[in-house]
N, C-alpha and C. Protein backbone atom coordinates (compact mmCIF):
# COMPACT_ATOMS: atom_id res chain seq x y z
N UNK A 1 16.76 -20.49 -14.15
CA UNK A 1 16.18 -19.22 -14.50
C UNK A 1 16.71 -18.09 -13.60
N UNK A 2 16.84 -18.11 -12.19
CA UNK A 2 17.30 -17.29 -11.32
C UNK A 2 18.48 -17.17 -11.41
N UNK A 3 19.42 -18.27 -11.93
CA UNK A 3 20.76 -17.99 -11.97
C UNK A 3 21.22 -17.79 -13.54
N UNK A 4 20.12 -17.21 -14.44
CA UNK A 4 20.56 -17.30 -15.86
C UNK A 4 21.52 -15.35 -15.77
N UNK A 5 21.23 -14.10 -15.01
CA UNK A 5 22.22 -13.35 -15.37
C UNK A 5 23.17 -13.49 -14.72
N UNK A 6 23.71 -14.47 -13.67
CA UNK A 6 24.88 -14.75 -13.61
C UNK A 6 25.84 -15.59 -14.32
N UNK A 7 24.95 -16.26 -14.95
CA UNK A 7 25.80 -17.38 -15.89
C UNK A 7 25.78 -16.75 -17.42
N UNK A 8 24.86 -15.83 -17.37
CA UNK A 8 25.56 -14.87 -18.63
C UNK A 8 26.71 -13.76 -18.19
N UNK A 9 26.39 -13.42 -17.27
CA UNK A 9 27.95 -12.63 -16.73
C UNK A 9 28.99 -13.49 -16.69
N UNK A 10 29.50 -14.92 -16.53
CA UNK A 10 30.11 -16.14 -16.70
C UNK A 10 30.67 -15.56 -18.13
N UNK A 11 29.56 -16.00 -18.92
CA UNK A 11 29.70 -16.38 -20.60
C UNK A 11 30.24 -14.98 -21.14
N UNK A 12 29.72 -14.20 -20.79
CA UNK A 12 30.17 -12.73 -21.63
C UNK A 12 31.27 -11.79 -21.58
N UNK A 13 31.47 -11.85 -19.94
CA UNK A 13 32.80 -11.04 -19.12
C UNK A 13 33.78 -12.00 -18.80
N UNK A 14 33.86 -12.97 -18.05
CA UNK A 14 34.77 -13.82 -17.98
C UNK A 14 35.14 -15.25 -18.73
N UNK A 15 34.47 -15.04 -20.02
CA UNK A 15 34.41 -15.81 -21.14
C UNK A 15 34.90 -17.21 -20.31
N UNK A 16 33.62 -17.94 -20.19
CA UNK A 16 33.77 -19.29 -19.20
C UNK A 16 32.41 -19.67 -20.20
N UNK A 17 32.39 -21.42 -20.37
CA UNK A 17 31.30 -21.72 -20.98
C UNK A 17 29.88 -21.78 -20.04
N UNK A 18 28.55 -21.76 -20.79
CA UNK A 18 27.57 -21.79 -20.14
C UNK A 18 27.18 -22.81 -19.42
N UNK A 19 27.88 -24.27 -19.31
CA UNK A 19 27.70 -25.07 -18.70
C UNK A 19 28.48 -25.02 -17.30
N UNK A 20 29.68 -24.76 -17.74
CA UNK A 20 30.64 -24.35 -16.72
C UNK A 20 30.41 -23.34 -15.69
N UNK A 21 29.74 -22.26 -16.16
CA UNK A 21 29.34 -21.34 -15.32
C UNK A 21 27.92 -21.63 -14.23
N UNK A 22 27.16 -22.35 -15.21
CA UNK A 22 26.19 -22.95 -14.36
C UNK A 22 26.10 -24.10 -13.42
N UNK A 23 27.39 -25.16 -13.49
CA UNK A 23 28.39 -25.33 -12.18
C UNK A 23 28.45 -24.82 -11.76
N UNK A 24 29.16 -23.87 -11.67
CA UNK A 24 30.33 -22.86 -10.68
C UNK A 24 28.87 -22.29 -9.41
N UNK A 25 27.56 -22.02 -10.37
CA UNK A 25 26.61 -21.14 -9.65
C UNK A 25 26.11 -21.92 -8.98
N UNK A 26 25.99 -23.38 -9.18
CA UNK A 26 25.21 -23.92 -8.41
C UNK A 26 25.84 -24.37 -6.96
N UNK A 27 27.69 -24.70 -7.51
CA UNK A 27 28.28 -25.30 -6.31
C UNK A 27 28.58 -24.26 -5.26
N UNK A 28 28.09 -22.78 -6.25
CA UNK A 28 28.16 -21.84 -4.97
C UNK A 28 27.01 -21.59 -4.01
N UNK A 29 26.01 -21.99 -4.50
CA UNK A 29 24.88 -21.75 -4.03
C UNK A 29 24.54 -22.59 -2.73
N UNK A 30 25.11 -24.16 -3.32
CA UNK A 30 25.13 -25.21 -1.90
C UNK A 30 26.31 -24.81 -1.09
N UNK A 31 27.11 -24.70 -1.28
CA UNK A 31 28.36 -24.37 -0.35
C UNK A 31 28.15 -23.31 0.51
N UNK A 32 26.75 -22.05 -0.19
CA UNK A 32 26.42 -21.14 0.91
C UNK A 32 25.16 -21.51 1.69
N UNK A 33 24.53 -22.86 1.37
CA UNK A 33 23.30 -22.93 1.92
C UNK A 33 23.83 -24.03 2.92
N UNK A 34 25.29 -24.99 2.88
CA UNK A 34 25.98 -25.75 3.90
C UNK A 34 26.27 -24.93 4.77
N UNK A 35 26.96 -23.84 4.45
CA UNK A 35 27.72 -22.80 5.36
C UNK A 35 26.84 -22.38 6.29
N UNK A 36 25.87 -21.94 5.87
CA UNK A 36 24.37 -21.29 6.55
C UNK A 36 24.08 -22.37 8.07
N UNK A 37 23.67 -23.74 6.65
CA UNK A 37 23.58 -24.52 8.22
C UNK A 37 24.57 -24.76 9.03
N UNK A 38 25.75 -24.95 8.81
CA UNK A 38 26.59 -25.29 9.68
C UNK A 38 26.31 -23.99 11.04
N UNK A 39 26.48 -22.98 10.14
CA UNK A 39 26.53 -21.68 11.47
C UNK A 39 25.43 -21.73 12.20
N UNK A 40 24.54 -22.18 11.81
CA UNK A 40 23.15 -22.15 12.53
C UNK A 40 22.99 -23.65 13.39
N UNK A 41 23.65 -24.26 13.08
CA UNK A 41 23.48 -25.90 13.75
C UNK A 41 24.82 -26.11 14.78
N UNK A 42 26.20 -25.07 14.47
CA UNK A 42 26.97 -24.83 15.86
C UNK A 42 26.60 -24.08 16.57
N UNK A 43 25.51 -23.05 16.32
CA UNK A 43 25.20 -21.55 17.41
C UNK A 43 23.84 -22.29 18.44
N UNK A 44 23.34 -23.14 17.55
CA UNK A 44 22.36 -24.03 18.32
C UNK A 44 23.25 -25.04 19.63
N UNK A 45 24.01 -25.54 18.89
CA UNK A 45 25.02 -26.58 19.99
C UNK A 45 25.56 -25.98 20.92
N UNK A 46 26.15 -24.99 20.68
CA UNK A 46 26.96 -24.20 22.19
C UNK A 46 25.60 -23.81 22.91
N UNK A 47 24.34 -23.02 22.53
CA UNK A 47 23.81 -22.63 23.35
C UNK A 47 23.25 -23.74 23.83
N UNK A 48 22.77 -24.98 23.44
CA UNK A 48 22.43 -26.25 24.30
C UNK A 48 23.00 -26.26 24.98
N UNK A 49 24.44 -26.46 24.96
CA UNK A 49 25.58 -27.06 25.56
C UNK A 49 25.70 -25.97 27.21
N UNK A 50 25.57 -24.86 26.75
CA UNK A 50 25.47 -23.68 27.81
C UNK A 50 24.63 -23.76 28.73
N UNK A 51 23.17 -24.00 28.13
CA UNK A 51 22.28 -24.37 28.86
C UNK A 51 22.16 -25.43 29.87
N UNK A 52 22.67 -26.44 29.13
CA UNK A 52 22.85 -27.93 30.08
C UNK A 52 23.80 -27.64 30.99
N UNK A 53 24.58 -27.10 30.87
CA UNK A 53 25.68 -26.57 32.10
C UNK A 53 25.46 -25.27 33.00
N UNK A 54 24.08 -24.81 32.45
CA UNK A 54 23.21 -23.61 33.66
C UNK A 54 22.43 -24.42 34.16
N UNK A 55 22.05 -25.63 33.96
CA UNK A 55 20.89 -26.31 34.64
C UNK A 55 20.73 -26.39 35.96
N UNK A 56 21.93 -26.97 36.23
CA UNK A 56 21.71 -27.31 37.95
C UNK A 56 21.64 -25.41 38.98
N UNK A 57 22.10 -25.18 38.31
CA UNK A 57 22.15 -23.82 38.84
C UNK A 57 20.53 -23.10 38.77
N UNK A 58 20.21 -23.17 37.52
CA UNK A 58 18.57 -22.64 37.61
C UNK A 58 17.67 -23.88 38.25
N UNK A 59 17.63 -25.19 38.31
CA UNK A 59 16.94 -25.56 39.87
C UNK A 59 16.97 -25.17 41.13
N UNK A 60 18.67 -25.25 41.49
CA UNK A 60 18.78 -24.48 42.73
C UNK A 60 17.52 -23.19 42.98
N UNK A 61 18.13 -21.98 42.23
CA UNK A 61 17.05 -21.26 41.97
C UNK A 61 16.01 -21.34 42.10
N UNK A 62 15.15 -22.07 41.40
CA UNK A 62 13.67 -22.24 41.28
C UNK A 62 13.79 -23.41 43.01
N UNK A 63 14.07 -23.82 43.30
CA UNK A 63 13.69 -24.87 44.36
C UNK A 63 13.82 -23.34 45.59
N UNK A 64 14.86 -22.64 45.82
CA UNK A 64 15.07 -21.37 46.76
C UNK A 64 14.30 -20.69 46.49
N UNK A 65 13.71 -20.26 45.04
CA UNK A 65 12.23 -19.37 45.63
C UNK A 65 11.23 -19.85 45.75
N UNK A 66 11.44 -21.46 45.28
CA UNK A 66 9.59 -22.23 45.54
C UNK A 66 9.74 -22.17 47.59
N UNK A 67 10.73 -22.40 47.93
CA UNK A 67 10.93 -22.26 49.00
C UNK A 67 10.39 -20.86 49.78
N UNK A 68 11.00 -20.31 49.33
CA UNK A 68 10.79 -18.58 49.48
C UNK A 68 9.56 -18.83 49.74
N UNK A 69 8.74 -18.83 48.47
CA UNK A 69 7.04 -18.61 48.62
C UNK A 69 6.16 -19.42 49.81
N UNK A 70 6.72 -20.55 49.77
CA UNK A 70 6.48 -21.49 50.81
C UNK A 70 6.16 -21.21 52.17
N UNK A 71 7.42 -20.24 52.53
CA UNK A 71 7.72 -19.68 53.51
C UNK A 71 6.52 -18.69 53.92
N UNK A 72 6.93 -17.58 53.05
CA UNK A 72 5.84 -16.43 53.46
C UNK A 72 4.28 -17.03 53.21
N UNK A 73 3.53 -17.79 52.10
CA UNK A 73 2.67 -18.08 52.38
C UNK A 73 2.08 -19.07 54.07
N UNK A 74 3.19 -19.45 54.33
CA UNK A 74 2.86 -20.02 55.53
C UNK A 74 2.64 -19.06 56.74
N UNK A 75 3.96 -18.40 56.67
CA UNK A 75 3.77 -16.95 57.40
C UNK A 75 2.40 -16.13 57.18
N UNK A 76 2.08 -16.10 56.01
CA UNK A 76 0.79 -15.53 55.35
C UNK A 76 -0.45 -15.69 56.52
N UNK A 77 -0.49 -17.27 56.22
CA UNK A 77 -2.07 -17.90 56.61
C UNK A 77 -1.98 -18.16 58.09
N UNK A 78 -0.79 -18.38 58.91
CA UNK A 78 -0.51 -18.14 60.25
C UNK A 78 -0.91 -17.58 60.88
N UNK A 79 -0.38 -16.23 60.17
CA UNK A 79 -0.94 -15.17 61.00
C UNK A 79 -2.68 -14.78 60.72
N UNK A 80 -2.80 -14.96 59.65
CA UNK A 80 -4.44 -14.95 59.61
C UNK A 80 -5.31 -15.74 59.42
N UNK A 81 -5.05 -16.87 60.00
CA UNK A 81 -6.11 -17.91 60.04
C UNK A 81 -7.33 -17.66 60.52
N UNK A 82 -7.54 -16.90 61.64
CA UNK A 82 -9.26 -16.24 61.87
C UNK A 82 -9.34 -15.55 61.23
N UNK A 83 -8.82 -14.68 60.55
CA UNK A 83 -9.73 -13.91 59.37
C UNK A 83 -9.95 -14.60 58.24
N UNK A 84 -9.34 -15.67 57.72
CA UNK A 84 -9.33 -16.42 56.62
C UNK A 84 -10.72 -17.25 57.22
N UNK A 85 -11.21 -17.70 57.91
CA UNK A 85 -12.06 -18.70 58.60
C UNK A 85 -13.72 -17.91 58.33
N UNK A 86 -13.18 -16.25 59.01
CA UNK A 86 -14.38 -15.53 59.04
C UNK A 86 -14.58 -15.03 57.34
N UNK A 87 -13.62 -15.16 56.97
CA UNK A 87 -13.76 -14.57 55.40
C UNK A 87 -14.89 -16.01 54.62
N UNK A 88 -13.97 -17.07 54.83
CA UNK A 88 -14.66 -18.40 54.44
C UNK A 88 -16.06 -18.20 54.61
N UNK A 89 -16.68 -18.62 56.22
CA UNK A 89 -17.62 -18.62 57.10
C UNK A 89 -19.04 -17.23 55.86
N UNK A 90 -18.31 -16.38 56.10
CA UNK A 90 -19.57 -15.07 55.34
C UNK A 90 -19.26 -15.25 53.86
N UNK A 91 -18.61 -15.48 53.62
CA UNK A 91 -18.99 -16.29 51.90
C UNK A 91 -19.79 -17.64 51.50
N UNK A 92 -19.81 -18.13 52.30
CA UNK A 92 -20.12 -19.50 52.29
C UNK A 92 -22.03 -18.93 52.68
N UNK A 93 -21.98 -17.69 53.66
CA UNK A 93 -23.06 -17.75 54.27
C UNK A 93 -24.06 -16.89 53.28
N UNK A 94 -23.67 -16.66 52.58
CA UNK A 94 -23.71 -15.77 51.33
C UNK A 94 -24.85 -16.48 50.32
N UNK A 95 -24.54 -17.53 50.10
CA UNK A 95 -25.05 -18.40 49.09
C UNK A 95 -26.01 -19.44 49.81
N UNK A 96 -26.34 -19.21 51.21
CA UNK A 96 -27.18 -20.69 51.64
C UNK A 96 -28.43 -20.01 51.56
């Protein structure tokens, strides 16, 4: 039904039979819905492929700023461990 005014454009202008033409429409139709996937199922593969070969590089990363944070939170609570204690201490005293 969707491909009946092309397969009358087939039959009428390029005088081709109606069976023939409704071949022609269909093997065009899969050949563009292969094409489709193919482009979409290699654009998927390289960017996997890209990815798997950024990997070790974005751990590094993430391990150097889990580090990072590590750091300054330690630095953090170091330096204020009595106020963190007295902060504790009057919250705690808060609720008894």
């Amino acid at each position: 039904m969707i491909a009946n005014p092309l397969v009358r454009f087939f039959e009428q202008k390029i005088k081709i039979r109606r069976k023939a033409g409704s071949a022609i429409v269909i093997i065009a139709v899969l050949a563009l819905v292969v094409g489709l996937g193919y482009l979409v199922i290699a654009k998927l593969v390289s960017e996997s492929a890209g990815f798997i070969s950024d990997l070790p590089n974005i751990w590094k990363g993430l391990e150097s700023d889990l580090k990072q944070v590590g750091t300054n939170l330690t630095d953090f609570y170091a330096g204020n461990t009595g106020k963190c204690i007295r902060y504790i201490r009057e919250a705690c005293a808060v609720y008894r």
